[in-house]
Protein backbone atom coordinates (compact mmCIF):
# COMPACT_ATOMS: atom_id res chain seq x y z
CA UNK A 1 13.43 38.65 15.38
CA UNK A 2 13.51 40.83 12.19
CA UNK A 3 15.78 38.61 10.73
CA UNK A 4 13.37 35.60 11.45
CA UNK A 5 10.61 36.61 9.64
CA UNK A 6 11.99 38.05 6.69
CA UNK A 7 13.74 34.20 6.23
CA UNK A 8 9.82 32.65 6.97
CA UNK A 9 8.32 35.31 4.14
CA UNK A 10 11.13 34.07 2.33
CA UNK A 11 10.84 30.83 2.48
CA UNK A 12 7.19 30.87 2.68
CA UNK A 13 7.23 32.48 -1.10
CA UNK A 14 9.29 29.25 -2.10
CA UNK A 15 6.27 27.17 -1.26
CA UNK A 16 3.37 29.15 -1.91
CA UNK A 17 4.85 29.41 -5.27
CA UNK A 18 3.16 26.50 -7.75
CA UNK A 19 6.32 25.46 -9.40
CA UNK A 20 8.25 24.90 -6.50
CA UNK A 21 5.76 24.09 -4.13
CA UNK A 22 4.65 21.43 -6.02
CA UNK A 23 8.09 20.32 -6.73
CA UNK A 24 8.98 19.87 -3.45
CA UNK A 25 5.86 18.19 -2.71
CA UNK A 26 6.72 15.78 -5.35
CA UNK A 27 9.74 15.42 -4.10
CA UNK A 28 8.96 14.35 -0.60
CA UNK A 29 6.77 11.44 -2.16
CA UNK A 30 9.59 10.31 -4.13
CA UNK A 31 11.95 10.42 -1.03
CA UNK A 32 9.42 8.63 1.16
CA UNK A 33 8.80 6.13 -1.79
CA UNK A 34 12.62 5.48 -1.99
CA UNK A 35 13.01 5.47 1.60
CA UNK A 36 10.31 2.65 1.99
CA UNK A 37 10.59 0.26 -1.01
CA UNK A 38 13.76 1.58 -2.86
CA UNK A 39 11.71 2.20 -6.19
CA UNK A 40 10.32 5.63 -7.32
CA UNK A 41 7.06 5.26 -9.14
CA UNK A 42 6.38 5.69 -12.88
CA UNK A 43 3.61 7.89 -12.01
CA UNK A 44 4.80 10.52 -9.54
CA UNK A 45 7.62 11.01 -12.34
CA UNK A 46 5.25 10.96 -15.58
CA UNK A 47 2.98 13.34 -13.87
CA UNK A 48 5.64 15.16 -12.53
CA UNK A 49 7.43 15.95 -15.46
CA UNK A 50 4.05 16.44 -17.52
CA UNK A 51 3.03 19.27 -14.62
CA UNK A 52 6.53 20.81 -14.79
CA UNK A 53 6.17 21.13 -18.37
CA UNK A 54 2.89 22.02 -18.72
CA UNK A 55 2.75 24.61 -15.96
CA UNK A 56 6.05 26.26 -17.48
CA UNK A 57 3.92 26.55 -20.99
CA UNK A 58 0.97 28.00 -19.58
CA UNK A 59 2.76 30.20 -17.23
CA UNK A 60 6.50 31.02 -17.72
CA UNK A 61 8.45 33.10 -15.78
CA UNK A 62 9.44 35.43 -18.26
CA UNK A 63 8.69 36.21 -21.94
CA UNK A 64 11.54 34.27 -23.22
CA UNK A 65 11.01 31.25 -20.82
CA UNK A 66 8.15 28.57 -21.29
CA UNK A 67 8.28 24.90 -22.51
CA UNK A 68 12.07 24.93 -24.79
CA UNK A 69 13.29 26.20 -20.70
CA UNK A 70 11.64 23.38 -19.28
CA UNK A 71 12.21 20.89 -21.99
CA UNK A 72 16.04 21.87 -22.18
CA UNK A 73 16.21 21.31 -18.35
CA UNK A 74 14.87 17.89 -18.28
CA UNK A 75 16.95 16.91 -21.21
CA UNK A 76 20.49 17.95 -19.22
CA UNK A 77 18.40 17.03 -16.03
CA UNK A 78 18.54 13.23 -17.75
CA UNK A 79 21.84 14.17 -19.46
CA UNK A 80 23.73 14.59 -16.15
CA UNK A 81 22.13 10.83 -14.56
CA UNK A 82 22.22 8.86 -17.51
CA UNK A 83 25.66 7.42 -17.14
CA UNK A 84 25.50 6.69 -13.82
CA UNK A 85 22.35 4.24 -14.83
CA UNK A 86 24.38 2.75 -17.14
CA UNK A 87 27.21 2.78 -14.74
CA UNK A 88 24.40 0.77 -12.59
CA UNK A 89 25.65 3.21 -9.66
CA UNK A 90 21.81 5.02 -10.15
CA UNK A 91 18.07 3.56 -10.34
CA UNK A 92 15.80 4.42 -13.52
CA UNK A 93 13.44 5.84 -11.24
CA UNK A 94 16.11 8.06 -9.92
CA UNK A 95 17.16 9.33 -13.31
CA UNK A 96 13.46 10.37 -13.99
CA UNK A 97 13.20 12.02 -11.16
CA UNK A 98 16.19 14.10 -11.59
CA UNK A 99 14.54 14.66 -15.31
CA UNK A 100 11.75 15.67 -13.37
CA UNK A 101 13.41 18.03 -11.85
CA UNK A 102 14.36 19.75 -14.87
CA UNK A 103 11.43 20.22 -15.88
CA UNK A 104 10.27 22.19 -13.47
CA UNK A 105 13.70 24.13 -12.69
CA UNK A 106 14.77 24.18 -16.43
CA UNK A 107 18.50 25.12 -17.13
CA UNK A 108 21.01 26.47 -15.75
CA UNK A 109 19.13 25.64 -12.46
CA UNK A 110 18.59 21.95 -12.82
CA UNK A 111 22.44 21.95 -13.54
CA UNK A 112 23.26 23.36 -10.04
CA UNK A 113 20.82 21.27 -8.34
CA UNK A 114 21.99 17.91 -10.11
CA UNK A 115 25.50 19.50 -8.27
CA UNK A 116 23.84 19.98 -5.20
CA UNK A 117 22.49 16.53 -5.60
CA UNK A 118 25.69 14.29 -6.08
CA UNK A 119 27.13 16.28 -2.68
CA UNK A 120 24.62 15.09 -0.72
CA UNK A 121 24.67 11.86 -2.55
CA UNK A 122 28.30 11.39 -1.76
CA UNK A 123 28.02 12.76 1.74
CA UNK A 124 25.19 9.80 2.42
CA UNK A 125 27.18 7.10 0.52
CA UNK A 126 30.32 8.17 2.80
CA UNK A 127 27.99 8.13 6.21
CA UNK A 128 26.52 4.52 4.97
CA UNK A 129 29.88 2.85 4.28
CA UNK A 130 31.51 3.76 7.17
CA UNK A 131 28.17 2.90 9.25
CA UNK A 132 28.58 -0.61 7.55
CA UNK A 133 32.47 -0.74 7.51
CA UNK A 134 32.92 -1.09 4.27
CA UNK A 135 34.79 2.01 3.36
CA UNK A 136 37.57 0.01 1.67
CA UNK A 137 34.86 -1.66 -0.47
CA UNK A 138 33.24 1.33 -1.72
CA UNK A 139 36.70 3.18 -2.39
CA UNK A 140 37.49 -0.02 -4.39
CA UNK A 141 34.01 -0.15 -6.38
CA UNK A 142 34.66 3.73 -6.82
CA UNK A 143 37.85 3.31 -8.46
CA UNK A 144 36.90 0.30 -10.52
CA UNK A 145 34.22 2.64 -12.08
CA UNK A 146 36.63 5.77 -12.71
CA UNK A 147 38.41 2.75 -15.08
CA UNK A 148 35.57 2.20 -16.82
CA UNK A 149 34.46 5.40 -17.36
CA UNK A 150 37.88 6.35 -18.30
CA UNK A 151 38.93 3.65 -20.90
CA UNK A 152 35.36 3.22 -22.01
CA UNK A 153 35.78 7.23 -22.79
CA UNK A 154 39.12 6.45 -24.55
CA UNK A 155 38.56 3.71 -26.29
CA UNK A 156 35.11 4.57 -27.40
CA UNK A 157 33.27 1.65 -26.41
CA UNK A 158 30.32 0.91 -24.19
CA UNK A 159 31.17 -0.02 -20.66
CA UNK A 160 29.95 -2.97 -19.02
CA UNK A 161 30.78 -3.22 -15.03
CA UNK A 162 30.13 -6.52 -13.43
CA UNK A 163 30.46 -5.70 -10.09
CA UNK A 164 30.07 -9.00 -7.65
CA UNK A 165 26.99 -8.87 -4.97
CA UNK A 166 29.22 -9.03 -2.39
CA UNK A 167 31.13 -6.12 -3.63
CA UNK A 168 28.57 -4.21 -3.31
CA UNK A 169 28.24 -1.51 0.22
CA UNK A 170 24.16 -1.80 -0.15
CA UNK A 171 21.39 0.00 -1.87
CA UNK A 172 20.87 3.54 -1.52
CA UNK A 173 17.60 5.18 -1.74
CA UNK A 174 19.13 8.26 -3.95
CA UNK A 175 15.70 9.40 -4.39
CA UNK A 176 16.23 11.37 -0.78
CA UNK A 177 19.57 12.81 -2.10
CA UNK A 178 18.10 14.29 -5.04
CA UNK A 179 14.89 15.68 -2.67
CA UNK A 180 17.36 17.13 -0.91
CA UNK A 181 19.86 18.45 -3.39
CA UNK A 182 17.24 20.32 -5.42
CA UNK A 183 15.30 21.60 -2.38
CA UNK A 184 18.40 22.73 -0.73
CA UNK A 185 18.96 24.39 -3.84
CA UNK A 186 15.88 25.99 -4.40
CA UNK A 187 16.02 27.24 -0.66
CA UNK A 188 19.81 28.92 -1.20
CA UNK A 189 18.65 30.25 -4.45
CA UNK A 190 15.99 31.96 -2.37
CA UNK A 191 17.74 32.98 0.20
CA UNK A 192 20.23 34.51 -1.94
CA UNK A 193 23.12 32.84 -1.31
CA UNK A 194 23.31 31.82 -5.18
C-alpha cells in the first residue's frame, strides 16, 4: 500500500507541475483532435509552443536552463519529424506538435521522447495493418521509403515518393502516438526508470 502512494505522490508531482501538466493537457487535445478529424490545430500548437517557451524563460529549471533549452529542444524536436513530412509518412500538424514538445521538454529530453514516440508509432502502425490485412503492403511501402531515403542520402538529391492511393494501409492519427510517447516518457522519467 506503501508502494501505492509513493507512485500517486509521484505521479501526482508530474501533473501538478505547470510544464508538464500543461503539456500533457495539451497533449490530450491534440490526441483527441487527431483521433476525431485527423488534423491537429494551428492553435493548440502555436500556443503550445509559445507557453513552452515562454514559461521556460520566466521560470527555468535551473540557472543554466531557460529559453536557448527550450528553443534547442523544439529545433531537434522539428529536426527529428521533418523528414518523415517530407517523406509524406507524417502530418504538418504532427511535426508541430512534436516541436511542441520540445519546447516544453527541451533537449536531451525531447530526443528520448521523439524515441519513445516512433515505438509507439510503429507498435500502432503494426496493430492497424494487420487489423486491415495489409501487412504485406505496409512492409512494401516501408521498404520503398528506406530506398528513398537511402539513395536520396547518397546521391544528394531531394526525394520525391509517389506512393499510389491504393498503396497506401490508411491514415494514422500520429498525434495519439506522440501523446503517448512523450507522456510515457515523462511518467518513466518520473518514476525513475530513466
Amino acid at each position: 500500500m506503501q508502494a501505492f502512494q509513493s507512485l500517486l505522490e509521484l505521479l501526482g508531482m508530474l501533473v501538478m507541475d505547470p510544464r508538464t501538466g500543461v503539456l500533457i493537457a495539451l497533449l490530450i487535445v491534440a490526441s483527441i483532435c487527431d483521433f476525431r478529424f485527423y488534423r491537429i490545430p494551428n492553435w493548440l500548437t502555436a500556443s503550445g509552443t509559445a507557453f513552452g517557451l515562454i514559461y521556460n524563460t520566466m521560470v527555468p529549471i535551473s540557472l543554466h536552463i531557460g529559453v536557448l533549452w527550450a528553443f534547442e529542444g523544439l529545433l531537434l524536436g522539428l529536426l527529428m519529424t521533418l523528414p518523415l513530412y517530407v517523406l509524406k509518412v507524417m502530418g504538418a500538424g504532427d511535426v508541430k506538435l512534436m516541436a511542441m514538445v520540445g519546447a516544453f521538454l527541451g533537449v536531451p529530453a525531447i530526443f528520448y521522447a521523439a524515441v519513445s514516440t516512433f515505438i509507439v508509432g510503429g507498435i500502432f502502425a503494426l496493430g492497424f495493418a494487420l487489423f486491415h490485412r495489409a501487412l504485406g503492403r505496409m512492409l512494401g511501402n516501408v521498404k520503398n521509403i528506406a530506398q528513398t531515403m537511402m539513395l536520396s542520402a547518397i546521391g544528394g538529391i531531394k526525394p520525391e515518393i509517389r506512393l499510389e492511393a491504393s498503396q497506401s494501409v490508411g491514415k494514422l492519427p500520429y498525434g495519439i502516438s506522440i501523446g503517448i510517447g512523450a507522456t510515457g516518457y515523462m511518467v518513466a522519467r518520473q518514476l525513475g526508470y530513466l
